[in-house]
PDB file of N, CA and C in Angstrom:
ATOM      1  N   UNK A   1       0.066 -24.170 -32.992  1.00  0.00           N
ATOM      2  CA  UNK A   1      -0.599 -23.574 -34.135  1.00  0.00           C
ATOM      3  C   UNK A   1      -0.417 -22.052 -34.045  1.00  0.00           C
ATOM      4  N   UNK A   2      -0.068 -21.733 -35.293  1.00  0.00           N
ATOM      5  CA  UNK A   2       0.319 -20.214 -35.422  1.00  0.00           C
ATOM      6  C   UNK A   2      -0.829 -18.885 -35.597  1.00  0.00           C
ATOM      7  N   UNK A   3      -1.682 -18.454 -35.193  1.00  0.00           N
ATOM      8  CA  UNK A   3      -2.816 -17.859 -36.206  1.00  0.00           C
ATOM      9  C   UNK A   3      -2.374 -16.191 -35.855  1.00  0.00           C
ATOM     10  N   UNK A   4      -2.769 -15.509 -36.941  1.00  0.00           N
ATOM     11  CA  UNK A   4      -2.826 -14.267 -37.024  1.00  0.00           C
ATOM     12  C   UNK A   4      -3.802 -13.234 -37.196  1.00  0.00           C
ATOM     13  N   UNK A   5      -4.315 -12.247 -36.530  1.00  0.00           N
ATOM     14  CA  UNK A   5      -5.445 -11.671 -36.297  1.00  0.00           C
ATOM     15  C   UNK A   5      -5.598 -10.353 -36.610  1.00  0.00           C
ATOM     16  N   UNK A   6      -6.059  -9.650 -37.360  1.00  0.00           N
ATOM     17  CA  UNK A   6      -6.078  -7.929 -37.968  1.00  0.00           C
ATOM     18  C   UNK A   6      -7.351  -7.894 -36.218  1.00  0.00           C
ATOM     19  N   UNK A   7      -6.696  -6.684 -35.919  1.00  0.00           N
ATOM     20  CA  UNK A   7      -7.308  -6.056 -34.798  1.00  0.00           C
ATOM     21  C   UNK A   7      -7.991  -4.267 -35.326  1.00  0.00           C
ATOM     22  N   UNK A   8      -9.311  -3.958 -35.558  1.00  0.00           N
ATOM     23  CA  UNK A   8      -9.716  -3.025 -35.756  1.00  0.00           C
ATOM     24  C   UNK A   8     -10.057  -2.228 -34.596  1.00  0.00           C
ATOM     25  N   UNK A   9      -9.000  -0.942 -34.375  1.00  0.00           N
ATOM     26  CA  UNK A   9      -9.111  -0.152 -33.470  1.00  0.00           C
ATOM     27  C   UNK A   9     -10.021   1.503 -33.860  1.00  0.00           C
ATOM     28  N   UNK A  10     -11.266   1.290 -32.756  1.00  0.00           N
ATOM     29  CA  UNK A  10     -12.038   2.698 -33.233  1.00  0.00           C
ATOM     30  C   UNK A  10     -12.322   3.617 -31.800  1.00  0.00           C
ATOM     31  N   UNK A  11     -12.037   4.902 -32.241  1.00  0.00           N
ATOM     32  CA  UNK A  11     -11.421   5.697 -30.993  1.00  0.00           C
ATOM     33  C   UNK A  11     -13.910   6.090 -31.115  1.00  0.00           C
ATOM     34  N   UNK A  12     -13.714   6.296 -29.856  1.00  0.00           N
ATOM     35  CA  UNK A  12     -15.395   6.529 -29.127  1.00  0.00           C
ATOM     36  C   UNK A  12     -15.201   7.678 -28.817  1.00  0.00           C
ATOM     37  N   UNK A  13     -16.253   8.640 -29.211  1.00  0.00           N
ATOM     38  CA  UNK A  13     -16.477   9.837 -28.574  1.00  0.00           C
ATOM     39  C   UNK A  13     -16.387  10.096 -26.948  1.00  0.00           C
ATOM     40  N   UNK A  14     -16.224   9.044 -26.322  1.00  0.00           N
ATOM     41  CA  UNK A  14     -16.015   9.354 -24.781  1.00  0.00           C
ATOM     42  C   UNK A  14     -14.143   8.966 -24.523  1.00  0.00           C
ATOM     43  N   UNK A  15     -13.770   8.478 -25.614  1.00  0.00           N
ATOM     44  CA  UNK A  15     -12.494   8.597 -25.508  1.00  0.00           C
ATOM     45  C   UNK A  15     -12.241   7.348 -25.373  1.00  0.00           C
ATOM     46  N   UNK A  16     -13.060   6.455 -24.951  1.00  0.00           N
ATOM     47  CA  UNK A  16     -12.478   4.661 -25.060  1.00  0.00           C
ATOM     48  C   UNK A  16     -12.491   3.886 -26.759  1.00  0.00           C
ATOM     49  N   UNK A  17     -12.163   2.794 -26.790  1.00  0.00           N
ATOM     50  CA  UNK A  17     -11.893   2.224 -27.707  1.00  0.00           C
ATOM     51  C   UNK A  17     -12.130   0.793 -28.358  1.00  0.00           C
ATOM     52  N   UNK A  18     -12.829   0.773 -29.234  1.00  0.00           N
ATOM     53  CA  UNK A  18     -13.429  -0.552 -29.773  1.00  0.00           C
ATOM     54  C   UNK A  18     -12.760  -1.051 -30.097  1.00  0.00           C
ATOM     55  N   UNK A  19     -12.571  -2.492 -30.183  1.00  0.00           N
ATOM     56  CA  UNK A  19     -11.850  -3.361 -30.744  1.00  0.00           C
ATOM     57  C   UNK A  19     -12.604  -4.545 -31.828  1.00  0.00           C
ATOM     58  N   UNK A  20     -12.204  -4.668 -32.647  1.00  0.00           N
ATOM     59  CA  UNK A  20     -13.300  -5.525 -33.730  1.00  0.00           C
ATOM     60  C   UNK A  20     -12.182  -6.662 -34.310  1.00  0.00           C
ATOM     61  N   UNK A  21     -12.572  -7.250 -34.407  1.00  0.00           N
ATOM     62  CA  UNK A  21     -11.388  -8.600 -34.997  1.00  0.00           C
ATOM     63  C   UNK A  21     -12.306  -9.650 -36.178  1.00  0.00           C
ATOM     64  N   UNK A  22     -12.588  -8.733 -37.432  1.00  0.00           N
ATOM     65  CA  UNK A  22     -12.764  -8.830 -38.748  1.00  0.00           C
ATOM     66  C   UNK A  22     -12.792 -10.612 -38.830  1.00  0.00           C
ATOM     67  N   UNK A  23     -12.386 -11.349 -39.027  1.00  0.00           N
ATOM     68  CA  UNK A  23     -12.217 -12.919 -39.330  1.00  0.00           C
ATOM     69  C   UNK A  23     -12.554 -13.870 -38.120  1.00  0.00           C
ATOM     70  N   UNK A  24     -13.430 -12.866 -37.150  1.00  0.00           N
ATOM     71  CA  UNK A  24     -14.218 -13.823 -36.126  1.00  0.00           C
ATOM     72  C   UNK A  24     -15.637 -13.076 -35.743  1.00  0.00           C
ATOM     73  N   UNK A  25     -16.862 -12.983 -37.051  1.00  0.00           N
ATOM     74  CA  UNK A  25     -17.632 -12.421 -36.627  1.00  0.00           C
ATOM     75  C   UNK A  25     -18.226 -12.518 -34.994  1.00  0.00           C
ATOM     76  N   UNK A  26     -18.478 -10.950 -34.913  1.00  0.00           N
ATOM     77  CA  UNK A  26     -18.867 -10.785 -33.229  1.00  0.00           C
ATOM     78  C   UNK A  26     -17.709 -10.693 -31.940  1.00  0.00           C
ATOM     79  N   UNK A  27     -17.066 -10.848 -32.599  1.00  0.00           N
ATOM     80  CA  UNK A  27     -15.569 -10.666 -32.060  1.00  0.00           C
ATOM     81  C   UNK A  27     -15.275  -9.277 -31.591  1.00  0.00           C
ATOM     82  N   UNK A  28     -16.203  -8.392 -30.498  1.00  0.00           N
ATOM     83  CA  UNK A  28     -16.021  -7.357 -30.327  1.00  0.00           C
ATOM     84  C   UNK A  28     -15.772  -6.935 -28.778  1.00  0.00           C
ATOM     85  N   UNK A  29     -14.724  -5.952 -28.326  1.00  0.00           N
ATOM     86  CA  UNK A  29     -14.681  -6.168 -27.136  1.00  0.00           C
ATOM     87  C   UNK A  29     -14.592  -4.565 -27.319  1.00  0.00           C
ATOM     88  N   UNK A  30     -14.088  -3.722 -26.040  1.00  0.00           N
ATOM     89  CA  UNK A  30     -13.604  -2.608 -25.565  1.00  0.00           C
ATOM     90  C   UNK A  30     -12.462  -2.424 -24.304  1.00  0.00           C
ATOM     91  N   UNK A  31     -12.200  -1.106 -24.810  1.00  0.00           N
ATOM     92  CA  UNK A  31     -10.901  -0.866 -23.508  1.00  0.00           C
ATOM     93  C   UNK A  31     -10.897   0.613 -23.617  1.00  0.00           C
ATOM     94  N   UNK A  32     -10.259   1.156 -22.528  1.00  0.00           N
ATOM     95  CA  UNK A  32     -10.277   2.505 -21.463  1.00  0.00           C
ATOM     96  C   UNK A  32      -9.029   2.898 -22.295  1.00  0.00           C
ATOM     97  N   UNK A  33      -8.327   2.702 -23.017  1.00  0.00           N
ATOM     98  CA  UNK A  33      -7.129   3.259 -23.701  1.00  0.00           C
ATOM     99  C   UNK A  33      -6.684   1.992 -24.902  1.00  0.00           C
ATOM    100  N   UNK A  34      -5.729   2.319 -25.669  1.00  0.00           N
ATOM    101  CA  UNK A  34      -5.679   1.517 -27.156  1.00  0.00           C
ATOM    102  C   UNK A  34      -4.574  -0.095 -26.621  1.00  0.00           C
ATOM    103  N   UNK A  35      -3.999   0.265 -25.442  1.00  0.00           N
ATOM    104  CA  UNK A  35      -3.509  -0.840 -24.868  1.00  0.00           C
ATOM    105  C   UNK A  35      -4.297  -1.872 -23.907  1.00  0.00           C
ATOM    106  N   UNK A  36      -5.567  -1.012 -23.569  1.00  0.00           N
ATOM    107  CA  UNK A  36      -6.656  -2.060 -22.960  1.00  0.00           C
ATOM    108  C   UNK A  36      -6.874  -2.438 -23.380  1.00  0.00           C
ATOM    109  N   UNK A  37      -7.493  -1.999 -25.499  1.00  0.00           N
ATOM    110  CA  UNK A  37      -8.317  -2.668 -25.545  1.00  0.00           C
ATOM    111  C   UNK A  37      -7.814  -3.566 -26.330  1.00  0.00           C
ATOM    112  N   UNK A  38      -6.234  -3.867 -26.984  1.00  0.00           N
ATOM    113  CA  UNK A  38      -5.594  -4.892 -27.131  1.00  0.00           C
ATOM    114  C   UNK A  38      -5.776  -6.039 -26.672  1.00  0.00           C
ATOM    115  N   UNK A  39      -5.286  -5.235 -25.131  1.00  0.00           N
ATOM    116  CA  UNK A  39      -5.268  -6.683 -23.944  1.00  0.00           C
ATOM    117  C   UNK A  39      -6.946  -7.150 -24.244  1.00  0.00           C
ATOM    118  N   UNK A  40      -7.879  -6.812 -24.390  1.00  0.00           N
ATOM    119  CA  UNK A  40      -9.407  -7.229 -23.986  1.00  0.00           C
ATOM    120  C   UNK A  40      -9.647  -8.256 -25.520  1.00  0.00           C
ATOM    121  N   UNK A  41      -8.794  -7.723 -26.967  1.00  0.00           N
ATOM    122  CA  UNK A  41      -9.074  -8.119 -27.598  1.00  0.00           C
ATOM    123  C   UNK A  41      -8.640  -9.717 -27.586  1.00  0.00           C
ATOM    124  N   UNK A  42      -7.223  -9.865 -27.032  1.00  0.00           N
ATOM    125  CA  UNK A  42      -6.400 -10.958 -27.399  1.00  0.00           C
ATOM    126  C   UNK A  42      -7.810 -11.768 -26.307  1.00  0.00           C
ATOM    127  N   UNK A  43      -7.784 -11.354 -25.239  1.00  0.00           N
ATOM    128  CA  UNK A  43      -8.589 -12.635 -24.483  1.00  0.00           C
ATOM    129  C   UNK A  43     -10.104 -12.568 -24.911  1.00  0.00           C
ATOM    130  N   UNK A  44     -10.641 -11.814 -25.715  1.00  0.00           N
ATOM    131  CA  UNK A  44     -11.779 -12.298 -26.621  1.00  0.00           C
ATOM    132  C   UNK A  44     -11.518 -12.889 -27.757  1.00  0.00           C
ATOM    133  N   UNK A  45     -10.264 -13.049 -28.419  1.00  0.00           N
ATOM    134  CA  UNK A  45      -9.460 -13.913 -29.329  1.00  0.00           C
ATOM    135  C   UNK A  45      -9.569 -15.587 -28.849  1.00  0.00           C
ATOM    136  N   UNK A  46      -8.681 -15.552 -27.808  1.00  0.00           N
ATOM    137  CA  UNK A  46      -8.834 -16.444 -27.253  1.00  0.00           C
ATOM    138  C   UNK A  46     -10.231 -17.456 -26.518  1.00  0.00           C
ATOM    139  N   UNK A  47     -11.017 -17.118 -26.079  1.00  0.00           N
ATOM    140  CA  UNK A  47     -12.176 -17.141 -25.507  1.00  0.00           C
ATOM    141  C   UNK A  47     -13.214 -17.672 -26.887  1.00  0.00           C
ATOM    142  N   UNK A  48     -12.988 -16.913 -28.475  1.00  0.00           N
ATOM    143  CA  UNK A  48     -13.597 -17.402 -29.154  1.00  0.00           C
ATOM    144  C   UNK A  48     -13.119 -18.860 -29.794  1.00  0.00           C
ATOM    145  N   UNK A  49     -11.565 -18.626 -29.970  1.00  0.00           N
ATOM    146  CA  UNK A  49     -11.060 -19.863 -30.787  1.00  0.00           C
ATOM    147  C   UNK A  49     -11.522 -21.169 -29.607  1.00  0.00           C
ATOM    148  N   UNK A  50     -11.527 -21.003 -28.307  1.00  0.00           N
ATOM    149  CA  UNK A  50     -11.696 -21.974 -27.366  1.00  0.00           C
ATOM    150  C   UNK A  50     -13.227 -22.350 -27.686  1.00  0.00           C
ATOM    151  N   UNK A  51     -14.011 -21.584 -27.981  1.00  0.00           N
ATOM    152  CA  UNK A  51     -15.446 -22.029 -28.564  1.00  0.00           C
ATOM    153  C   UNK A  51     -15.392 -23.054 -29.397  1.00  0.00           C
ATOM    154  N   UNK A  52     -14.811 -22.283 -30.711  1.00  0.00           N
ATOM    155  CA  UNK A  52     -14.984 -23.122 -31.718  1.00  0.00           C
ATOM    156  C   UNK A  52     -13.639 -24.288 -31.633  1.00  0.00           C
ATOM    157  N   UNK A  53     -13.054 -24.462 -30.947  1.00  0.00           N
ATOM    158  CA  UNK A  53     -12.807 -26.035 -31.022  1.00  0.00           C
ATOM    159  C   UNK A  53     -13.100 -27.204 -29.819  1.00  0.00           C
ATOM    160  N   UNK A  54     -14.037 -25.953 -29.051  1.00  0.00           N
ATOM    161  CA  UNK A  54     -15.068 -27.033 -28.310  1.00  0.00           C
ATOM    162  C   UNK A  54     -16.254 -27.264 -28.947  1.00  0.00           C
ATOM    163  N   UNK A  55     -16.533 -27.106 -30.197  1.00  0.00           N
ATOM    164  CA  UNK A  55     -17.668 -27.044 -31.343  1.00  0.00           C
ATOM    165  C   UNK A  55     -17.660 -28.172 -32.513  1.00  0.00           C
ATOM    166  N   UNK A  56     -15.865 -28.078 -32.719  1.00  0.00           N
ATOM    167  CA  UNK A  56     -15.492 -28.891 -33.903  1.00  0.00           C
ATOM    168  C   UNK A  56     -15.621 -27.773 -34.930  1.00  0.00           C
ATOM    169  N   UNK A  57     -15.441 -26.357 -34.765  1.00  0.00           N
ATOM    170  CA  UNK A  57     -15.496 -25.771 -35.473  1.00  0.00           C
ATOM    171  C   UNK A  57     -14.328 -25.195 -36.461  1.00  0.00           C
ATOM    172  N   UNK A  58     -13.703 -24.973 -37.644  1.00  0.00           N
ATOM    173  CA  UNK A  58     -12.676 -24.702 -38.160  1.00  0.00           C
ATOM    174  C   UNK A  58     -12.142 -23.269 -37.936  1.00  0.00           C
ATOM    175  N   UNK A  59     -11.139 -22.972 -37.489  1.00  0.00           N
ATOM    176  CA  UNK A  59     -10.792 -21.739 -36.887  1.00  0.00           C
ATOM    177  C   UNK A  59     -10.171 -20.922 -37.909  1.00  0.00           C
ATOM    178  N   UNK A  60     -10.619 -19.900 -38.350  1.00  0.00           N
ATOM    179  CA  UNK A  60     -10.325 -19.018 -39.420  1.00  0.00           C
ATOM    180  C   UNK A  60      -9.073 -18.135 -38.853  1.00  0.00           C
ATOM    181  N   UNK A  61      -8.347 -17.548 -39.609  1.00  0.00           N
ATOM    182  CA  UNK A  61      -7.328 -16.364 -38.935  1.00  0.00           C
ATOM    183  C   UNK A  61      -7.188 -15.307 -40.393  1.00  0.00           C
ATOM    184  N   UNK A  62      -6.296 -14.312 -40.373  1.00  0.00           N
ATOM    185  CA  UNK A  62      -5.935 -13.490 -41.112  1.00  0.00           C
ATOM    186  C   UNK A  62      -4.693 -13.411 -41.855  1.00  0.00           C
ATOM    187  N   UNK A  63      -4.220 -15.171 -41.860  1.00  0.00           N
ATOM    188  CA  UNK A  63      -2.521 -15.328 -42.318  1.00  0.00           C
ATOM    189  C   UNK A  63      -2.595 -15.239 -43.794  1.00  0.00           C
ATOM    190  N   UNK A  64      -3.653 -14.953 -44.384  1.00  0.00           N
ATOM    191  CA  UNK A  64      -3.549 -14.746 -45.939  1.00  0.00           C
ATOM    192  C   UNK A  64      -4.441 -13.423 -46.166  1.00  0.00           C
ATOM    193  N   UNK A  65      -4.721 -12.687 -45.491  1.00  0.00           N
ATOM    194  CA  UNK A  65      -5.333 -11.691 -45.672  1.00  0.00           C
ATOM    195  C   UNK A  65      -4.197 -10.288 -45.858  1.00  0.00           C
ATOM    196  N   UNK A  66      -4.222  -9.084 -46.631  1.00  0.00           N
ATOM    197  CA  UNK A  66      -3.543  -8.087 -47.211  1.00  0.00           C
ATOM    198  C   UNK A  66      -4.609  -7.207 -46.530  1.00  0.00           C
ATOM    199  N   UNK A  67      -3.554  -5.897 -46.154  1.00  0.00           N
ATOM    200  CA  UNK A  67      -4.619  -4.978 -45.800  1.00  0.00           C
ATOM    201  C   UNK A  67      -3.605  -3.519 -46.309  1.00  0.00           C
ATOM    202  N   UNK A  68      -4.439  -2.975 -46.754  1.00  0.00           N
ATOM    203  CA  UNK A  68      -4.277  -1.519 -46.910  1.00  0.00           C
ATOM    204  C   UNK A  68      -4.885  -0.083 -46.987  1.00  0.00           C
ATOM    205  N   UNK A  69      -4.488   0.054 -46.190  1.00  0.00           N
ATOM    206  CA  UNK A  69      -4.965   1.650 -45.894  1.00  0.00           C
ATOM    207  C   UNK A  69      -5.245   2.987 -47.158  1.00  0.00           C
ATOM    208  N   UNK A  70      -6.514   3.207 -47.647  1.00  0.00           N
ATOM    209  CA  UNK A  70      -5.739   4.333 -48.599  1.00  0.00           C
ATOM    210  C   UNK A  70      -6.347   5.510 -48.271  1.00  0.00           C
ATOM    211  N   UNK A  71      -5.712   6.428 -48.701  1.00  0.00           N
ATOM    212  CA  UNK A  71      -6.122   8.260 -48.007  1.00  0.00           C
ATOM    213  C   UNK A  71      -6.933   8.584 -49.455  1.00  0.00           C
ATOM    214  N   UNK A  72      -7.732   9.288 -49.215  1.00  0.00           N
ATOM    215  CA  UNK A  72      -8.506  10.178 -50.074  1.00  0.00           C
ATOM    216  C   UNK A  72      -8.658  12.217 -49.667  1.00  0.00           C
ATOM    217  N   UNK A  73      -8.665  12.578 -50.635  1.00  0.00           N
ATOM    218  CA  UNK A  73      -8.899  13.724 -50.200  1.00  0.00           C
ATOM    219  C   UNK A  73     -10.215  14.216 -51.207  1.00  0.00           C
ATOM    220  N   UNK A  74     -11.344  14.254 -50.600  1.00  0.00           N
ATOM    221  CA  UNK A  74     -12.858  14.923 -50.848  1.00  0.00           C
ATOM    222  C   UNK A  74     -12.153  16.596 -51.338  1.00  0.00           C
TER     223      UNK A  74
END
């Protein structure tokens, strides 16, 4: 099974980095640089989908989801 995951990266005033993964509420981890917190995200990725199909739960992903960025200037 193929699934695809939007990973929300937010830089912390101490310089580490949140990771949020939008289409698995609570799906939140952290890391010491933007490649930790990748790595931390995929195995809280993992760790959740293993929940929910020890649940019987239907596993959502982001393979039809569009995302775009837009700039504003105030």
């Amino acid at each position: 099974m193929q699934l695809t995951y939007k990973i929300l990266l937010h830089k912390e005033p101490e310089g580490q980095y949140t990771a949020m993964v939008p289409a698995l509420p609570g799906c939140i981890t952290y890391g010491e640089d933007v490649d930790h917190a990748i790595a931390m995200a995929k195995e809280a990725i993992e760790l959740y989908i293993e929940h929910l199909q020890e649940t019987g739960q239907d596993i959502p992903d982001d393979s039809a989801t569009l995302e775009y960025s837009l700039n504003l200037t105030a």
